[in-house]
Protein backbone atom coordinates (compact mmCIF):
# COMPACT_ATOMS: atom_id res chain seq x y z
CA UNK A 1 -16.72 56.68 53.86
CA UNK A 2 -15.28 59.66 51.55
CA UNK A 3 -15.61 57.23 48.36
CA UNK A 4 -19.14 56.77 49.33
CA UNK A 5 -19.34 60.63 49.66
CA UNK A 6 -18.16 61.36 46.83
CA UNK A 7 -19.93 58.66 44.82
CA UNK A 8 -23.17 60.07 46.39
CA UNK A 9 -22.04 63.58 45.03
CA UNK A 10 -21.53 62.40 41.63
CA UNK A 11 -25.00 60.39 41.48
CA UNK A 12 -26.81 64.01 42.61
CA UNK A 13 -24.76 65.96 40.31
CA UNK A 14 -25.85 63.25 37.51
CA UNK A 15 -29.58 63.66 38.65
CA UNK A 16 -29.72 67.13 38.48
CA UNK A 17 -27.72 67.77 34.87
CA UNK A 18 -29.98 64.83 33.46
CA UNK A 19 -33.32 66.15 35.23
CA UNK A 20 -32.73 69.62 34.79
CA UNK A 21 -30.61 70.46 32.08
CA UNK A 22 -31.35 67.34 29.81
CA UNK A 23 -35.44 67.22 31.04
CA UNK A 24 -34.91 63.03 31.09
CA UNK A 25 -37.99 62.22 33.44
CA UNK A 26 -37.96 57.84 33.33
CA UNK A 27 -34.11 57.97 33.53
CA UNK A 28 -33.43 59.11 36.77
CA UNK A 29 -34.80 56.13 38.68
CA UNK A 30 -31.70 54.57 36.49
CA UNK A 31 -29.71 56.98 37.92
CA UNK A 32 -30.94 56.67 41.49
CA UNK A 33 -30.68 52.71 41.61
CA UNK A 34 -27.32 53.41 40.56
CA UNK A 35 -26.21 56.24 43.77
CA UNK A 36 -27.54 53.15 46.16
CA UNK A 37 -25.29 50.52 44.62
CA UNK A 38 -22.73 52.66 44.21
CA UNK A 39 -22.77 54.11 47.49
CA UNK A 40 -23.35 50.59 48.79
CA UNK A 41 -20.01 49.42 47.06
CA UNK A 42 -18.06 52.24 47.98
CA UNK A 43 -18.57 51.47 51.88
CA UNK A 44 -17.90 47.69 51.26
CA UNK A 45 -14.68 48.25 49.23
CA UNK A 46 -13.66 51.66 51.57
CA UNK A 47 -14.56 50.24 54.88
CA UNK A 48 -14.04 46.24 54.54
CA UNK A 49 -14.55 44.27 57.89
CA UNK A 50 -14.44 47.44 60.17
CA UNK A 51 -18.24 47.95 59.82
CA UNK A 52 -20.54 45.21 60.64
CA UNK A 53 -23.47 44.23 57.62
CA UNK A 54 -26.15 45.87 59.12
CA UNK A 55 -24.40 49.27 60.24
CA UNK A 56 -22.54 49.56 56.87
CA UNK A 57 -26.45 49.00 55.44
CA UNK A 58 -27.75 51.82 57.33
CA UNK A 59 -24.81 54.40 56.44
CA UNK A 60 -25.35 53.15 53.16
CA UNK A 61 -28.90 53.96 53.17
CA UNK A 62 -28.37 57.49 55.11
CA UNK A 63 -25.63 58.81 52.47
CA UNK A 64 -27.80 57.61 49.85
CA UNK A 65 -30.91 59.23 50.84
CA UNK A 66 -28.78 62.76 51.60
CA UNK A 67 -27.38 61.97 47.97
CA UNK A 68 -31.29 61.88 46.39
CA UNK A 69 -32.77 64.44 48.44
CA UNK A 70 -29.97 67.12 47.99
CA UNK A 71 -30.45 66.12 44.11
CA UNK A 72 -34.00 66.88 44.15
CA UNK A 73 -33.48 70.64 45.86
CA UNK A 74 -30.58 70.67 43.12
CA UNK A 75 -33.33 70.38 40.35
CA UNK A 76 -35.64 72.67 42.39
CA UNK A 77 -32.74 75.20 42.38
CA UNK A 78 -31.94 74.89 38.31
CA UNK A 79 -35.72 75.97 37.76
CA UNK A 80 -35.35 78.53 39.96
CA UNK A 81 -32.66 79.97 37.79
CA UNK A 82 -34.47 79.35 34.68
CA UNK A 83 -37.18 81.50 36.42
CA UNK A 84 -39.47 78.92 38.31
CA UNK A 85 -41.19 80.45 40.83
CA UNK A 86 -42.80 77.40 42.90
CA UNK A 87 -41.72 76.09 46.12
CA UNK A 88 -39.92 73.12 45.92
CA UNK A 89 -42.44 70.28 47.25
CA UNK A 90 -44.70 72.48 44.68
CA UNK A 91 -42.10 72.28 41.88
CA UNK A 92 -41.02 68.57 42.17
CA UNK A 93 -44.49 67.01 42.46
CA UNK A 94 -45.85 69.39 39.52
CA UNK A 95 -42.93 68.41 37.61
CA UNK A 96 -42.04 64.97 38.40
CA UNK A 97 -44.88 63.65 40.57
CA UNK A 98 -44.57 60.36 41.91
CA UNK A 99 -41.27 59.73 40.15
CA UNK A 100 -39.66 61.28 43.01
CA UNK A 101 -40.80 58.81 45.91
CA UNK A 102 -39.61 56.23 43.63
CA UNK A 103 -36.30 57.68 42.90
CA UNK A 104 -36.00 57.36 47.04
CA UNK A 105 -37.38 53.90 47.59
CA UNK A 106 -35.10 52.66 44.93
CA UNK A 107 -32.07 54.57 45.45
CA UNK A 108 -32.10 53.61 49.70
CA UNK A 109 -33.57 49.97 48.57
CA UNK A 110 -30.14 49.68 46.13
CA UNK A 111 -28.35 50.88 48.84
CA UNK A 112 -29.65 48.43 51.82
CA UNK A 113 -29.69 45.12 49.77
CA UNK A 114 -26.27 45.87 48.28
CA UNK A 115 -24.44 47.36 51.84
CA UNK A 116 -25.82 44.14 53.44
């Protein structure tokens, strides 16, 4: 599970350099497909036979979904130092809008079809 960690730490770093620092908007769903299916390889390549399809699917989708959220607050935090003063459910649906739901539902739908 650490690979999947730590490919899940990479994929929000990515998100919130590209999102925040770059401003790429469309991207980021890219970025988020790719978090699921790597995330999704990590546990089948870390964890092999020792976790059934449909339990490896669900940590899959969990680490993923910690990976996309914790990116989000990440981008919420960068405008916050660039002197943002909205919340951050404010902030990411002013700024991004529906882009962020779709991040999720791709990122976890990567995740489950690929973990499976």
């Amino acid at each position: 599970m650490a690979l999947a960690v730590l490919v899940a730490a990479i994929g929000a770093a990515t998100i919130v350099v590209l999102g925040g620092i770059l401003t790429v908007t469309a991207g980021l769903v890219v970025v988020a497909a790719g978090i699921g299916w790597g995330v999704a390889l990590a546990l089948r390549f870390g964890a092999g036979s020792h976790l059934a399809g449909a339990r490896r699917a669900a940590i899959a989708v969990a680490i993923t979904l910690v990976s996309v959220v914790v990116a989000q607050l990440g981008l919420w935090q960068y405008a916050q130092l660039e002197g943002g003063v909205l919340g951050p459910l404010d902030y990411l649906w002013e700024v991004f809008g529906l882009l962020v739901p779709i991040e999720i539902l791709v990122a976890v739908g990567f995740a489950w079809i690929v973990a499976r």
